[in-house]
C-alpha atoms as a PDB file:
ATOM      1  CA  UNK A   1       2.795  47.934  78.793  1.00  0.00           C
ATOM      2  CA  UNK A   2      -0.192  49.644  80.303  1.00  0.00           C
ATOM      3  CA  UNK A   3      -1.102  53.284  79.865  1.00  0.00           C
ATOM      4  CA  UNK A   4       0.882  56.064  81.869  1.00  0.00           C
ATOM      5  CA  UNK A   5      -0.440  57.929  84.748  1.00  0.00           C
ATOM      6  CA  UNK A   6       0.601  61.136  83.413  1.00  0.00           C
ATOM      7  CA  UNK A   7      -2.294  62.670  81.922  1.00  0.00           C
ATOM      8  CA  UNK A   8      -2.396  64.539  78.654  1.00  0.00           C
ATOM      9  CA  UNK A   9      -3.320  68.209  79.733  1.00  0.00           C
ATOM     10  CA  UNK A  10      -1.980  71.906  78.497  1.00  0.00           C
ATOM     11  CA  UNK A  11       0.504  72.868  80.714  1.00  0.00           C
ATOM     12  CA  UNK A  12       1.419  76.521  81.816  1.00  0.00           C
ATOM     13  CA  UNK A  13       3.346  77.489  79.135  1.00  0.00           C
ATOM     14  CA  UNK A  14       0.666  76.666  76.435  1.00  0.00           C
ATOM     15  CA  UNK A  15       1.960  73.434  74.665  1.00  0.00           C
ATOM     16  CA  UNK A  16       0.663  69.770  75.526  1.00  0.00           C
ATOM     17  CA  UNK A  17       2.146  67.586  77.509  1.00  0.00           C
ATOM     18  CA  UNK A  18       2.204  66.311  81.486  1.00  0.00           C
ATOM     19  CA  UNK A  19       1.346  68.616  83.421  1.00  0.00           C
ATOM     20  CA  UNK A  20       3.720  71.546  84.237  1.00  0.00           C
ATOM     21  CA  UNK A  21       5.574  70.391  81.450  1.00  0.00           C
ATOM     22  CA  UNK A  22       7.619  72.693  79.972  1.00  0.00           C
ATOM     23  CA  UNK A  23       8.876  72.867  76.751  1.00  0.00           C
ATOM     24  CA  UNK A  24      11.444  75.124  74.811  1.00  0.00           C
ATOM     25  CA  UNK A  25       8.564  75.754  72.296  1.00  0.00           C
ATOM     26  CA  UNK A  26       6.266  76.651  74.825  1.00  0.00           C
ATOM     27  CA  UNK A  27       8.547  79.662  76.770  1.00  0.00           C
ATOM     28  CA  UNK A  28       8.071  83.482  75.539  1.00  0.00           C
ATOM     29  CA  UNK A  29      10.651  84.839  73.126  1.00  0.00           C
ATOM     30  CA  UNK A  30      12.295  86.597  76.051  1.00  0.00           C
ATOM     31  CA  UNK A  31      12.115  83.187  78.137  1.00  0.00           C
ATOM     32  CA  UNK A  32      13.671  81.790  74.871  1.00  0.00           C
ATOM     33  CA  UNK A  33      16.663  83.850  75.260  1.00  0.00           C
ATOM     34  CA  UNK A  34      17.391  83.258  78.709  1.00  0.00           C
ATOM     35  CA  UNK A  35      17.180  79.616  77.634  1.00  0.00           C
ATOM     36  CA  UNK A  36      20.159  80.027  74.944  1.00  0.00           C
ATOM     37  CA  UNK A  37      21.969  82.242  77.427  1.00  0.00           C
ATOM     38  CA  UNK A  38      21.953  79.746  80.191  1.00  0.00           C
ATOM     39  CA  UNK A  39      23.036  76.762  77.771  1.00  0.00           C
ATOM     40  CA  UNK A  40      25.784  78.887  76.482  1.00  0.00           C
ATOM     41  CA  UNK A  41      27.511  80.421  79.150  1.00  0.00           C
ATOM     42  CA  UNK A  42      27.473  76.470  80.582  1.00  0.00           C
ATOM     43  CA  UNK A  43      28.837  75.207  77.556  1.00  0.00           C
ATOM     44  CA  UNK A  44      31.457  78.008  77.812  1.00  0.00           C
ATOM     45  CA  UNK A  45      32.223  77.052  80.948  1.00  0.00           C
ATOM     46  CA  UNK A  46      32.435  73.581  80.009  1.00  0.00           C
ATOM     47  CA  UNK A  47      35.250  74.445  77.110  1.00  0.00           C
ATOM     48  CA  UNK A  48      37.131  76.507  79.528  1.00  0.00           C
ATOM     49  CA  UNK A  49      38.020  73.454  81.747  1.00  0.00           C
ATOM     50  CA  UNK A  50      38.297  71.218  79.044  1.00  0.00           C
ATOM     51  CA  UNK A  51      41.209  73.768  77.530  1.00  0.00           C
ATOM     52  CA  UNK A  52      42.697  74.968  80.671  1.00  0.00           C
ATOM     53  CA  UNK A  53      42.369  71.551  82.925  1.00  0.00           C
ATOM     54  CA  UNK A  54      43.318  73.067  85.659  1.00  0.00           C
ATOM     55  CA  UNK A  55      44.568  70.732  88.836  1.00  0.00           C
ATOM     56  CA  UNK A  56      44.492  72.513  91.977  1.00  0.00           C
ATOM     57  CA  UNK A  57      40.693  71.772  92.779  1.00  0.00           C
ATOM     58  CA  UNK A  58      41.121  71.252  96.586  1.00  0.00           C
ATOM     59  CA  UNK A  59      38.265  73.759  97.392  1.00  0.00           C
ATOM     60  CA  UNK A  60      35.961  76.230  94.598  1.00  0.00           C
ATOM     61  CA  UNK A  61      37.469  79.197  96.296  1.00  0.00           C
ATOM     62  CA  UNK A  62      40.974  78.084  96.684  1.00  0.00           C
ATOM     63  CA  UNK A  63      41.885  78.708  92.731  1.00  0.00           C
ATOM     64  CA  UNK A  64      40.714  81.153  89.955  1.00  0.00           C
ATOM     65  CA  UNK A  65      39.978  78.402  87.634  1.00  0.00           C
ATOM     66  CA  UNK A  66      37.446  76.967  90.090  1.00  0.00           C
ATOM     67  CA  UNK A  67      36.381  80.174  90.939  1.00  0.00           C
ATOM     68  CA  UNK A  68      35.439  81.247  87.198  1.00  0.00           C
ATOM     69  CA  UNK A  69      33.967  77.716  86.766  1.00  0.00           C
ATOM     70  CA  UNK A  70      31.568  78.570  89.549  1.00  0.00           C
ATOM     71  CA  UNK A  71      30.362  82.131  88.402  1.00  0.00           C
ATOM     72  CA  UNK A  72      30.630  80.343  85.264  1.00  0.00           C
ATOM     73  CA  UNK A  73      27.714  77.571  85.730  1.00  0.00           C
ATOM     74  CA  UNK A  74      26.178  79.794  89.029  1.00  0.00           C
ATOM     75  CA  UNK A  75      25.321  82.312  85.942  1.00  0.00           C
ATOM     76  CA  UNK A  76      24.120  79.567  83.143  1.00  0.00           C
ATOM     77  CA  UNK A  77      21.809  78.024  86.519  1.00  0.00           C
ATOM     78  CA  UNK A  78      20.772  81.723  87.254  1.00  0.00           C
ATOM     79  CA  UNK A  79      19.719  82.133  83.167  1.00  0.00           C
ATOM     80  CA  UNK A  80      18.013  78.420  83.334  1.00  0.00           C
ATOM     81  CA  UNK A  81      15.847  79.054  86.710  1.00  0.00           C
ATOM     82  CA  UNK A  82      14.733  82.451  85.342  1.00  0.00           C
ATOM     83  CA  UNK A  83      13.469  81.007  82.213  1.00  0.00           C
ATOM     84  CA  UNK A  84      12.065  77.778  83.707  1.00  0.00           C
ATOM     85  CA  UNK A  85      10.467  78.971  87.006  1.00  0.00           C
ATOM     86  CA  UNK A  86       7.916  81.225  86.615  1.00  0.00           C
ATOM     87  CA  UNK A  87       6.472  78.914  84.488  1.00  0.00           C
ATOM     88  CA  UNK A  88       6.151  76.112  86.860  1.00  0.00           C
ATOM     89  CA  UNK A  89       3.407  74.949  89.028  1.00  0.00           C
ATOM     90  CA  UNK A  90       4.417  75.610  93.127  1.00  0.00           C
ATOM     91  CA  UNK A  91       4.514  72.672  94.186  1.00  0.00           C
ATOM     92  CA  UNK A  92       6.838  71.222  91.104  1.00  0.00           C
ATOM     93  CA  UNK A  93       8.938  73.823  92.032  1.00  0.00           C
ATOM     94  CA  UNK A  94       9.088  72.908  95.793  1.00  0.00           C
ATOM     95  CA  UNK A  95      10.297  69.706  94.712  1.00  0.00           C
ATOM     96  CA  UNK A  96      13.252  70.913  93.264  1.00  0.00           C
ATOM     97  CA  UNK A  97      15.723  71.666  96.611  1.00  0.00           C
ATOM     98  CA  UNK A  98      14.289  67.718  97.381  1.00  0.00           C
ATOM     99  CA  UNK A  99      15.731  66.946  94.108  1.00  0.00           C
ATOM    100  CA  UNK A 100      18.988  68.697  94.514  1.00  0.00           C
ATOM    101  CA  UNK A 101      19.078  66.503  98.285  1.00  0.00           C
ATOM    102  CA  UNK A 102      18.661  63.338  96.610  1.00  0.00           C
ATOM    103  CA  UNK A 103      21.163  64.017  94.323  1.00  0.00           C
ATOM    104  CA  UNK A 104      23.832  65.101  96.674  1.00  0.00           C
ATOM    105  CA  UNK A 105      22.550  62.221  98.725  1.00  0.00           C
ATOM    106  CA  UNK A 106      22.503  59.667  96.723  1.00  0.00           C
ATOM    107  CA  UNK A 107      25.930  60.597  94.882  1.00  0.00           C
ATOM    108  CA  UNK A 108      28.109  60.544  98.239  1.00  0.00           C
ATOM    109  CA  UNK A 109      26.822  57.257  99.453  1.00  0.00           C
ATOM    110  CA  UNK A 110      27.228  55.596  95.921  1.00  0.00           C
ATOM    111  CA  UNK A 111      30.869  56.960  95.455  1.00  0.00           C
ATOM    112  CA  UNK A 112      31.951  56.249  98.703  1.00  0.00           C
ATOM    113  CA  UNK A 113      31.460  52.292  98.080  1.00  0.00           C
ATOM    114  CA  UNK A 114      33.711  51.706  95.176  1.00  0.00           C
ATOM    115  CA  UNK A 115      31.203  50.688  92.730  1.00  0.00           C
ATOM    116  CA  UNK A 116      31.751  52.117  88.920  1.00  0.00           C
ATOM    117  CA  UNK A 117      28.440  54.007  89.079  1.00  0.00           C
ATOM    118  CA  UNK A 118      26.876  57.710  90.190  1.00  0.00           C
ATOM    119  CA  UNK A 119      23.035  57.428  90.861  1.00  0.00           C
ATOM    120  CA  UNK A 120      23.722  60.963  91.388  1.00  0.00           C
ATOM    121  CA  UNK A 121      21.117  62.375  88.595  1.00  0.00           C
ATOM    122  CA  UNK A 122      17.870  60.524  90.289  1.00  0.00           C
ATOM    123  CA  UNK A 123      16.497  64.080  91.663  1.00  0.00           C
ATOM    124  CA  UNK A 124      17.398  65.787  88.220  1.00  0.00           C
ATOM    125  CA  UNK A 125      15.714  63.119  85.854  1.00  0.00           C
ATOM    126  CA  UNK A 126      12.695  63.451  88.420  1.00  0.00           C
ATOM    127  CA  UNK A 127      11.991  66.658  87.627  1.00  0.00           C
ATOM    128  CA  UNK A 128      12.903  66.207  84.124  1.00  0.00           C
ATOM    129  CA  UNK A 129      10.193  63.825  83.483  1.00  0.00           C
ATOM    130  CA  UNK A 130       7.665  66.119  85.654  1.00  0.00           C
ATOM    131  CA  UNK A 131       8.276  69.098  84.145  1.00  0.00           C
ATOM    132  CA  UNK A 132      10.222  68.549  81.124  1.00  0.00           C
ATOM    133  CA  UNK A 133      13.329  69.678  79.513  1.00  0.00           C
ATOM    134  CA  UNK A 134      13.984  73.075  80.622  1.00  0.00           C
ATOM    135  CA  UNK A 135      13.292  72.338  84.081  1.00  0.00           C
ATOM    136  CA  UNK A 136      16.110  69.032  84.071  1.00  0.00           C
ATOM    137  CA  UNK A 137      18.619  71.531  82.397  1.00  0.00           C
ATOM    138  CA  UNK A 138      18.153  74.077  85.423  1.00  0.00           C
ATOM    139  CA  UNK A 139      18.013  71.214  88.083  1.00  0.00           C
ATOM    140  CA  UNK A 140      21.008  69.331  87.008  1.00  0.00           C
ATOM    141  CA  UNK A 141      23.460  72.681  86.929  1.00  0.00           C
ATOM    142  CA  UNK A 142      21.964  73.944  89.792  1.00  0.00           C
ATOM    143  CA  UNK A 143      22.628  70.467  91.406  1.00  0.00           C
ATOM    144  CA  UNK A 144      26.580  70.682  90.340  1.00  0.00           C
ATOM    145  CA  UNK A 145      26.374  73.836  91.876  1.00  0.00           C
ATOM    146  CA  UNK A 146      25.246  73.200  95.123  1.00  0.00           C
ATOM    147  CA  UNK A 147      27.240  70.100  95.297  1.00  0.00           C
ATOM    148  CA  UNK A 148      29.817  72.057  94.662  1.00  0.00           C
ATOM    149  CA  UNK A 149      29.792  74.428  97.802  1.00  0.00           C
ATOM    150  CA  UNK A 150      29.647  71.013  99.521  1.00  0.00           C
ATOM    151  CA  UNK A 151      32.648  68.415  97.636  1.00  0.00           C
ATOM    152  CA  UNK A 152      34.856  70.810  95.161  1.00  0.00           C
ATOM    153  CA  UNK A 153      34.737  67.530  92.778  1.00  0.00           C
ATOM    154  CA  UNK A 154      31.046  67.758  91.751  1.00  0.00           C
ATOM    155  CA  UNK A 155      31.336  70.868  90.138  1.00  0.00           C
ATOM    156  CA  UNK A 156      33.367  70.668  87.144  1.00  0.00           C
ATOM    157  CA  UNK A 157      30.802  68.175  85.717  1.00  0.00           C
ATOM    158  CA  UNK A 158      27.553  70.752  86.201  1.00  0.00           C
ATOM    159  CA  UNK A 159      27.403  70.494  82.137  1.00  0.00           C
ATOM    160  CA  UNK A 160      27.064  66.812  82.371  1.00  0.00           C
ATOM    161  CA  UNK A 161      24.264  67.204  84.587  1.00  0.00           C
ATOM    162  CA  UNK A 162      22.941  69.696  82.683  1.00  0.00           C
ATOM    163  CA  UNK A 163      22.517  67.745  79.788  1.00  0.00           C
ATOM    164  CA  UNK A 164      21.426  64.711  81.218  1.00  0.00           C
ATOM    165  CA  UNK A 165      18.041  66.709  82.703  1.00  0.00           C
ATOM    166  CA  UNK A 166      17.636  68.303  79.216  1.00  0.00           C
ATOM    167  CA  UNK A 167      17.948  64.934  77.661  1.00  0.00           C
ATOM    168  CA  UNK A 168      16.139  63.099  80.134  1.00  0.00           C
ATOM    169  CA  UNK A 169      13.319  65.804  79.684  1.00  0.00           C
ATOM    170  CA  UNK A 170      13.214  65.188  75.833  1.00  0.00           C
ATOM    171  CA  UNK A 171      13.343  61.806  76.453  1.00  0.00           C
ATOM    172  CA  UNK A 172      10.085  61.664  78.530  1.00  0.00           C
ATOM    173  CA  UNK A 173       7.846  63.988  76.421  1.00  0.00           C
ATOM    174  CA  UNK A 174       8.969  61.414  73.554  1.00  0.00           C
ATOM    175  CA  UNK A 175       7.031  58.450  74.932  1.00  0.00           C
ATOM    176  CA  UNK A 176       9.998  57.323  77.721  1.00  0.00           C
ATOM    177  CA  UNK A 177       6.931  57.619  80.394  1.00  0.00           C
ATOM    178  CA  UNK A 178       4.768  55.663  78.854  1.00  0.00           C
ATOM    179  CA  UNK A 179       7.217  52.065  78.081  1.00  0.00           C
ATOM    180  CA  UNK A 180      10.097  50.801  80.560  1.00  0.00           C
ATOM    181  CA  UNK A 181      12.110  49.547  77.528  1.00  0.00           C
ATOM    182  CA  UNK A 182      11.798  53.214  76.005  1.00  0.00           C
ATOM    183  CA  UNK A 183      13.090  54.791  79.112  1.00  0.00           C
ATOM    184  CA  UNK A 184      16.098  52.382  79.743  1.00  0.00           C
ATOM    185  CA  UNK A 185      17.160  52.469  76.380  1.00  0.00           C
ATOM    186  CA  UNK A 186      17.001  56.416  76.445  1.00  0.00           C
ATOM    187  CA  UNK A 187      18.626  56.269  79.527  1.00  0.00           C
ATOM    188  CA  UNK A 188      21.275  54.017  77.959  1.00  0.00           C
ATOM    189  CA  UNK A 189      22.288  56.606  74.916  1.00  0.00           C
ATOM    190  CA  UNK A 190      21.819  59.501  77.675  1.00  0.00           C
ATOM    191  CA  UNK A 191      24.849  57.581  79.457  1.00  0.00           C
ATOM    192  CA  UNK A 192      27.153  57.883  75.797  1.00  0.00           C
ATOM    193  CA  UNK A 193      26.537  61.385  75.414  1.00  0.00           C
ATOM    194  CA  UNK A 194      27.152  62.181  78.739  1.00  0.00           C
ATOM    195  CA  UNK A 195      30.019  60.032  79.317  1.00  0.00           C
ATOM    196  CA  UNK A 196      31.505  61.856  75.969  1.00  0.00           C
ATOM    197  CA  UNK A 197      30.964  65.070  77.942  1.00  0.00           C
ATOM    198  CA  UNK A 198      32.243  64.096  81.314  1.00  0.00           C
ATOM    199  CA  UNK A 199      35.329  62.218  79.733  1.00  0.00           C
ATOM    200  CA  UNK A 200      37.438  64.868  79.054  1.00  0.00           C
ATOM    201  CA  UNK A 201      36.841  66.702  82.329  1.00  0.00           C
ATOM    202  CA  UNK A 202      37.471  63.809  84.462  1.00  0.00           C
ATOM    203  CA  UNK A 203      40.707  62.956  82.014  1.00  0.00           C
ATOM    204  CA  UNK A 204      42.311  66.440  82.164  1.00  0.00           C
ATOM    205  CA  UNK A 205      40.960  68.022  85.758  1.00  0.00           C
ATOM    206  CA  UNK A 206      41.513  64.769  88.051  1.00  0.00           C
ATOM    207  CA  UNK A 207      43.449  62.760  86.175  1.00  0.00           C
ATOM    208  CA  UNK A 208      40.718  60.209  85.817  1.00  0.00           C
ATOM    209  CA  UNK A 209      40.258  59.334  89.559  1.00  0.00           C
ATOM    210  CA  UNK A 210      37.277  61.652  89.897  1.00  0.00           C
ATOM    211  CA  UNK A 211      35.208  58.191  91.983  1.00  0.00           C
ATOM    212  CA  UNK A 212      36.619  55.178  93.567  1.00  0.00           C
ATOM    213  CA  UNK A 213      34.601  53.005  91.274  1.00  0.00           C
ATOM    214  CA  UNK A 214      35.052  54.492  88.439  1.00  0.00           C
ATOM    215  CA  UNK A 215      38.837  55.334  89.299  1.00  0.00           C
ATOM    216  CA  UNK A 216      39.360  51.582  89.738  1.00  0.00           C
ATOM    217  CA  UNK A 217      38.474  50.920  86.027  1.00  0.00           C
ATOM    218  CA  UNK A 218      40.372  53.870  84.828  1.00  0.00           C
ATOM    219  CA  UNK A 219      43.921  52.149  86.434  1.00  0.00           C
ATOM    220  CA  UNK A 220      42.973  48.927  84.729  1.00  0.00           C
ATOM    221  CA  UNK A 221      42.504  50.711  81.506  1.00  0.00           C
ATOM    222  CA  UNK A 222      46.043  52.187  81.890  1.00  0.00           C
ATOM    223  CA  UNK A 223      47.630  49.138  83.026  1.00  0.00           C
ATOM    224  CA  UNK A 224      46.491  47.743  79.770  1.00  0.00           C
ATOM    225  CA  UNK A 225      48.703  50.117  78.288  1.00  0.00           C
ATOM    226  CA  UNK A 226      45.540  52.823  77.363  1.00  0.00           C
ATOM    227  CA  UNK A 227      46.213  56.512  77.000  1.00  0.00           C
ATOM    228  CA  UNK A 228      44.879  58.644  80.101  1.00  0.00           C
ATOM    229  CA  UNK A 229      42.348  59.787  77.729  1.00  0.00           C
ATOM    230  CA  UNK A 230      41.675  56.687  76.397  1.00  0.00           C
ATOM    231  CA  UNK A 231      40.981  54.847  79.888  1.00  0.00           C
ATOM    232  CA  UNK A 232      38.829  57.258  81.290  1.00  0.00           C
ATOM    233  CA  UNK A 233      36.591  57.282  77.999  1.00  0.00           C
ATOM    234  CA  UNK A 234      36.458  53.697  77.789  1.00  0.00           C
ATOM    235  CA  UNK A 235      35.263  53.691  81.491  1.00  0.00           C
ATOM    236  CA  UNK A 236      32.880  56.410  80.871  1.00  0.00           C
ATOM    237  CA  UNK A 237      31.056  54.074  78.081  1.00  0.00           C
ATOM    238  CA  UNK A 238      31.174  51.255  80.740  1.00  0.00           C
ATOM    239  CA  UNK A 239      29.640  53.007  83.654  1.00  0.00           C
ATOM    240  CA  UNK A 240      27.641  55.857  82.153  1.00  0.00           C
ATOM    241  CA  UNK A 241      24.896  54.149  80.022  1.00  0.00           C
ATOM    242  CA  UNK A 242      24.473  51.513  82.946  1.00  0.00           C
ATOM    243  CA  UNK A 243      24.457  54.239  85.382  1.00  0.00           C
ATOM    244  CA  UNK A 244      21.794  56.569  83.095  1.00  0.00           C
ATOM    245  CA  UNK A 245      19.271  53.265  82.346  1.00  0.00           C
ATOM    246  CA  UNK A 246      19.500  52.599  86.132  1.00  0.00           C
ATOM    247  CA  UNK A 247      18.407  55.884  86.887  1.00  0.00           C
ATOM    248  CA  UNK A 248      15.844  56.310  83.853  1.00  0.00           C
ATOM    249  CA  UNK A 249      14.363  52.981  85.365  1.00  0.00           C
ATOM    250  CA  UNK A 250      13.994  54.246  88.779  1.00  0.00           C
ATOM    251  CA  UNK A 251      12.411  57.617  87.717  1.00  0.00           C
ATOM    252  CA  UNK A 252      10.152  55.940  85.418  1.00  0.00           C
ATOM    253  CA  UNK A 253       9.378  53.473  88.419  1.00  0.00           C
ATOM    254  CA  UNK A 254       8.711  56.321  90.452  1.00  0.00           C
ATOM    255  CA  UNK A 255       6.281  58.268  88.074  1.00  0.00           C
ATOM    256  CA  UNK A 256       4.392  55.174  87.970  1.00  0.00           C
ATOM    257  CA  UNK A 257       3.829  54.886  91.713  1.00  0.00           C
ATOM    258  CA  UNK A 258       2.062  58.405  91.606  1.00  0.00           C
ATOM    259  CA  UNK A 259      -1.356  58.855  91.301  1.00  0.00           C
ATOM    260  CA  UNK A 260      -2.727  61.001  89.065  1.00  0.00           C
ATOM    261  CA  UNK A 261      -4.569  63.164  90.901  1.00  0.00           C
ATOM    262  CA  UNK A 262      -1.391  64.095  92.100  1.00  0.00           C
ATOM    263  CA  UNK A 263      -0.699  65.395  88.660  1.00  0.00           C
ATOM    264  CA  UNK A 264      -4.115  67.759  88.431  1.00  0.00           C
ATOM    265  CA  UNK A 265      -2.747  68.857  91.889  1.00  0.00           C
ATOM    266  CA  UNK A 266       0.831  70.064  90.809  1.00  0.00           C
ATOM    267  CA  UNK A 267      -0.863  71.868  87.645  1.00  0.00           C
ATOM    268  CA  UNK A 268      -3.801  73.274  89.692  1.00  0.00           C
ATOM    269  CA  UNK A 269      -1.552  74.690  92.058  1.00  0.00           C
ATOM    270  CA  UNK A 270      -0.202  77.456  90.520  1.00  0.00           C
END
C-alpha cells in the first residue's frame, strides 16, 4: 500500500498526529473534563432509553421521554464541542455543518430504499479521521441531534453515533489511514460495537422497525421464531459491520483523494 497523504505534523493541541488532530491526551485538564462530562451525560442518556423504552416517539417535543433524551445528548454535544473546538483549525471546523448534511443526506436516501444498511456516519468518520477522536465524538451526537429536529427516529441512537466518530477517530490515528485493509477491518469491529449499542434501542424504542431494510431482516428473524431482542441483534451484526467497513472505505477513499497541501492549509489556518 503506498504511503498516506496525511502528513506527520504537531497539531494544535500539542501531540503528533495529522494535522488538527486532536487527541484526548493532547486537551488541557479543564478540556479533559468537559470531555468525561460530555461522554457521560450521553451515556446517561443512552441508559435512560434503554431502561425506560419509551414508545410514543412521533415528534422530540411531543413526549417527556424524547424531550429529556434531547436535553440529554443536546448537553453531552454542548460538553463535546466545547472541549473539541477551540482546538481546531477554521476551516476543519467549517467542515463540520457539511458533515452533519451528508449525514442527514445520505441517511434519508439510504433508508428510504429498503436496503439493510445506514451510510449515515460518512460526514462523522470524515471528520474523525481529520481531526481525530474527540472531534468524531462531538460530530456524531451533534449529528443525532440535528437529525433529530428533522426525523424524531434519528435521535435515540446519538450514542451510537457518538461512538462510532470516537472509534473511527482512534481507529485512524492507529494506522487505519495509512492501509485499506486496516480501515475496513476497523470499520468492520466499529459495526459490532455499535450494533451492540444500537440493538437495544432499536429493540425496546421501535420495536425493531427503526429502517425499512433493516426492519425487513428483523421480521425474518422473528418469523424464525427469534426473541424481539434477539432479531434485532442478530440484524444489527448483519448490517452494522458491513455498513461501518463501507463507510471506513469511503472515508479512507476520500482522504486519499486530498492533497496534502490541503492538510498544511487546514493546520495553518487557525
Amino acid at each position: 500500500m503506498s504511503r498516506s497523504v496525511l502528513p506527520d505534523t504537531s497539531d494544535l493541541a500539542g501531540n503528533t498526529g495529522t494535522a488538527g488532530f486532536t487527541g484526548f491526551s493532547g486537551l488541557s485538564a479543564n478540556r479533559k473534563v468537559l470531555v468525561g462530562a460530555g461522554l457521560f451525560v450521553v451515556l446517561l442518556t443512552w441508559l435512560y432509553l434503554v431502561v425506560v423504552a419509551p414508545l410514543d416517539w412521533d415528534s422530540v417535543g411531543g413526549s417527556a421521554p424524547a424531550l429529556i433524551t434531547l436535553i440529554g445528548y443536546g448537553l453531552g454535544a454542548v460538553f463535546l464541542l466545547a472541549a473539541t473546538l477551540p482546538v481546531l483549525p477554521v476551516r476543519t471546523i467549517a467542515l463540520i455543518p457539511m458533515a452533519l448534511l451528508l449525514n442527514i443526506l445520505i441517511g434519508q436516501i439510504v433508508g428510504s430504499v429498503g436496503i439493510p444498511l445506514y451510510l449515515d456516519s460518512v460526514g462523522t468518520v470524515l471528520i474523525a479521521a481529520l481531526a481525530g477522536p474527540i472531534a468524531g465524538v462531538a460530530t456524531g451526537t451533534l449529528s443525532s441531534v440535528v437529525w433529530g429536529l428533522l426525523n424524531p427516529a434519528a435521535l435515540p441512537f446519538a450514542a451510537v453515533s457518538a461512538v462510532v466518530g470516537l472509534l473511527a477517530g482512534v481507529a485512524f490515528q492507529r494506522g487505519a489511514r495509512r492501509n485499506l485493509l486496516v480501515a475496513v477491518l476497523s470499520g468492520a469491529v466499529i459495526g459490532v460495537i455499535s450494533g451492540m449499542l444500537a440493538a437495544p434501542v432499536a429493540a425496546f424504542v421501535y420495536g425493531g422497525t427503526a429502517g425499512v431494510g433493516t426492519g425487513a431482516i428483523v421480521s425474518l428473524f422473528r418469523e424464525m421464531g427469534n426473541s424481539l431482542i434477539a432479531s434485532v441483534t442478530m440484524q444489527s451484526f448483519i448490517s452494522d459491520p458491513l455498513d461501518k467497513a463501507i463507510v471506513m472505505a469511503l472515508v479512507w477513499l476520500t482522504v486519499r483523494a486530498l492533497p496534502s497541501r490541503i492538510w498544511g492549509r487546514t493546520k495553518a489556518a487557525s
